[in-house]
C-alpha atoms as a PDB file:
ATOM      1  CA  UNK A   1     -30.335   5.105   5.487  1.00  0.00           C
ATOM      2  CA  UNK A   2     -31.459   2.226   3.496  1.00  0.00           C
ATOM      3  CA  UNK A   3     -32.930  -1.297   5.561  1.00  0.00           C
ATOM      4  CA  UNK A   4     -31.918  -3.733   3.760  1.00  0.00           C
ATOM      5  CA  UNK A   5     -33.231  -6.329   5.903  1.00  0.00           C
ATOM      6  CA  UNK A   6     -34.976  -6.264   9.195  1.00  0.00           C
ATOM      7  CA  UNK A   7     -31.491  -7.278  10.831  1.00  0.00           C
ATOM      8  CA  UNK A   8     -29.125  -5.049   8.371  1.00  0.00           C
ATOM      9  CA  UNK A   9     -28.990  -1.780   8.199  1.00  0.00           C
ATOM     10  CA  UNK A  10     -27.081   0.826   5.725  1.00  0.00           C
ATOM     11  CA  UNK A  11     -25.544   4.118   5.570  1.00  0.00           C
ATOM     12  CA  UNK A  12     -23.221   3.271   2.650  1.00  0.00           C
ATOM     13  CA  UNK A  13     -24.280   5.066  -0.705  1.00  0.00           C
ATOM     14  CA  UNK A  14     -21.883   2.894  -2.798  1.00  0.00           C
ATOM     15  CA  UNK A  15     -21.323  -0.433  -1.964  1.00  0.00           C
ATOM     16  CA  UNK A  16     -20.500  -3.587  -4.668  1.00  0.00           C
ATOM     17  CA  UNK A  17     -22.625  -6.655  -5.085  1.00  0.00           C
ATOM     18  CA  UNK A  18     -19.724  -9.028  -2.648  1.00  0.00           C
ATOM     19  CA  UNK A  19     -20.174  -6.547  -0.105  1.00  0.00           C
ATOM     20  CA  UNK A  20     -23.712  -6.632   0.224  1.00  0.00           C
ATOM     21  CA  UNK A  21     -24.349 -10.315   0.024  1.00  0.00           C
ATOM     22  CA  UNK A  22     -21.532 -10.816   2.347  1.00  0.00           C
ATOM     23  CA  UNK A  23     -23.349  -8.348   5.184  1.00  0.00           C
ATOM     24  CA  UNK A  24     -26.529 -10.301   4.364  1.00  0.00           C
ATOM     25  CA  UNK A  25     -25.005 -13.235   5.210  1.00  0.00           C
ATOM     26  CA  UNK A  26     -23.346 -11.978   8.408  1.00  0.00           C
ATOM     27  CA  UNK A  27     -27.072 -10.009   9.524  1.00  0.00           C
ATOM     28  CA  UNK A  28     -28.710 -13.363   9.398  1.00  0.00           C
ATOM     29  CA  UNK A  29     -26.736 -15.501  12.278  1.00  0.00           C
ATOM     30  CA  UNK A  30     -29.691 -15.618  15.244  1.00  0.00           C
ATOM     31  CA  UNK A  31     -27.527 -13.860  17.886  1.00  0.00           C
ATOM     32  CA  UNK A  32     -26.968 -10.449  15.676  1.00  0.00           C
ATOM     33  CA  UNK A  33     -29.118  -8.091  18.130  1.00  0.00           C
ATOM     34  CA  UNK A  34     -30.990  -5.899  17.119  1.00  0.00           C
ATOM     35  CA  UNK A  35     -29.488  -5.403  13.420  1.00  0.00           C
ATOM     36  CA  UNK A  36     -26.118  -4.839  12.059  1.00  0.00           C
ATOM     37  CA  UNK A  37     -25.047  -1.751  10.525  1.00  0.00           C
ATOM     38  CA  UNK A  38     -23.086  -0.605   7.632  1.00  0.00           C
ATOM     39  CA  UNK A  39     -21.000   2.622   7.913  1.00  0.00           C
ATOM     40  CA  UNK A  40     -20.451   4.723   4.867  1.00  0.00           C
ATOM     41  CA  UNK A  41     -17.297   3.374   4.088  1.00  0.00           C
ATOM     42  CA  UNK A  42     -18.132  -0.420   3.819  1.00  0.00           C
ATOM     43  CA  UNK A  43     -16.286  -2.332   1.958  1.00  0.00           C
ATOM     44  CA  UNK A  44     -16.045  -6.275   1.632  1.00  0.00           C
ATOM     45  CA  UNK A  45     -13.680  -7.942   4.204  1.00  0.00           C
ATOM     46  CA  UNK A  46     -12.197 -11.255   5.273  1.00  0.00           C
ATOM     47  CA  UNK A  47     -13.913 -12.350   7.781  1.00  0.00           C
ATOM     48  CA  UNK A  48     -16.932  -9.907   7.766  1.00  0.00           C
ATOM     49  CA  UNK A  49     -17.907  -6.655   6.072  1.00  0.00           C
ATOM     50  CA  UNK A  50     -15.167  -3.662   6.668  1.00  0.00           C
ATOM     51  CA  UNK A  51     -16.815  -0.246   8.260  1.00  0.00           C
ATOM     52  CA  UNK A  52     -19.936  -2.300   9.756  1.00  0.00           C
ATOM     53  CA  UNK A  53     -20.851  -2.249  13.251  1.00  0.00           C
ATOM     54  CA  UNK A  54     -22.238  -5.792  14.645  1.00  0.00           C
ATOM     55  CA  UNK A  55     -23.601  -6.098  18.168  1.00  0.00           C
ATOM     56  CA  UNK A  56     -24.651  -9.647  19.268  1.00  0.00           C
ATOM     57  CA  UNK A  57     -26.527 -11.108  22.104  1.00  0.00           C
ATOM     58  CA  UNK A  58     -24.744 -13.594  23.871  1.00  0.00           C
ATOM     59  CA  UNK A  59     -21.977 -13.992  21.501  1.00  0.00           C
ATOM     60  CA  UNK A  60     -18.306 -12.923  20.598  1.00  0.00           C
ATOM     61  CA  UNK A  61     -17.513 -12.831  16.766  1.00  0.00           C
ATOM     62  CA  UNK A  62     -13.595 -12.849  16.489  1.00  0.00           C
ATOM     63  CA  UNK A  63     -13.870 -12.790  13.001  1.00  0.00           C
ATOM     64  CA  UNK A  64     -15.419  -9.472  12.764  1.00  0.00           C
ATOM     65  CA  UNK A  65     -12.532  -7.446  14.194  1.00  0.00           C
ATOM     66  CA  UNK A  66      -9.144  -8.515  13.897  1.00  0.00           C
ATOM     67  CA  UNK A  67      -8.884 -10.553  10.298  1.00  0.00           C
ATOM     68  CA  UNK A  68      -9.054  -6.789   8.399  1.00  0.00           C
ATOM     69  CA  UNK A  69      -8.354  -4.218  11.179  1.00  0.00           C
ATOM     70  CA  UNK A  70      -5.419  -2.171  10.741  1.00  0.00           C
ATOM     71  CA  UNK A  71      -5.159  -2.065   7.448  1.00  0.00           C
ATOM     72  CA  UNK A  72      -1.185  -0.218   7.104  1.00  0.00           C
ATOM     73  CA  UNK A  73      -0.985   0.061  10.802  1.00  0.00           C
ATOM     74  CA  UNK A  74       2.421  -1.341  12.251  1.00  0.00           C
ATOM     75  CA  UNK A  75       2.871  -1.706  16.293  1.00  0.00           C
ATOM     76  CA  UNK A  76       5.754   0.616  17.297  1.00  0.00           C
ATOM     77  CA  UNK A  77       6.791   0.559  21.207  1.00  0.00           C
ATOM     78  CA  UNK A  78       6.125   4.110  22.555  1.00  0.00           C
ATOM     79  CA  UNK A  79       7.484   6.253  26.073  1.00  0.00           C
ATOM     80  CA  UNK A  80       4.326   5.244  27.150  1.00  0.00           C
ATOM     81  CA  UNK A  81       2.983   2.861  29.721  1.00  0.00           C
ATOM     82  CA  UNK A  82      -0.360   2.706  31.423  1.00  0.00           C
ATOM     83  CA  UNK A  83       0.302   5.904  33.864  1.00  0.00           C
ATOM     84  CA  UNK A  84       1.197   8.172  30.459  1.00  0.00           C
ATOM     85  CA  UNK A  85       4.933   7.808  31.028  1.00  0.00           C
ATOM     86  CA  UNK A  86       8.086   5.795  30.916  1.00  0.00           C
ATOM     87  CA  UNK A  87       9.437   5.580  34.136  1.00  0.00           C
END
C-alpha cells in the first residue's frame, strides 16, 4: 500500500500518470472521509478513477458510479422478481 496523500490511498502497483492526477484531484474535495482508495485494478475513468473506493461525509457523488460502471454489461429481463421467481 502506497499513501499517496493523507486523503488517497493505493493498492494499485501500475497505474499511468492521468490516473493518478485524476484520483488526486478527486481525494482533495473536503467531504472525501477519511481517504479514498485505489483498488489494484485502477484505471482512469470519466467521471472519477475506475476500481477506487470513495466514501464521503455528507455527500453523494453521482459521478463516481454510474458514468463508467458496467463496462460490456447489457440489462437482460430475467424469471426473476423480488421473491426469486416469476409468478
Amino acid at each position: 500500500m502506497e499513501r499517496i496523500n493523507d486523503k488517497l490511498l493505493n493498492w494499485a502497483s501500475v497505474m499511468d500518470d492521468k490516473t493518478r492526477e485524476q484520483a488526486v484531484l478527486a481525494s482533495t474535495m473536503p467531504f472525501i472521509h477519511p481517504h479514498l482508495a485505489l483498488m489494484p485494478d485502477a484505471h482512469l475513468g470519466m467521471g472519477a478513477t475506475v476500481g477506487s473506493v470513495i466514501p464521503t461525509l455528507e455527500a453523494v457523488m453521482p459521478a463516481a458510479v454510474g458514468v463508467d460502471i458496467g463496462c460490456g454489461m447489457i440489462a437482460v429481463q430475467t424469471q426473476f422478481n423480488t421473491r426469486g421467481i416469476k409468478g
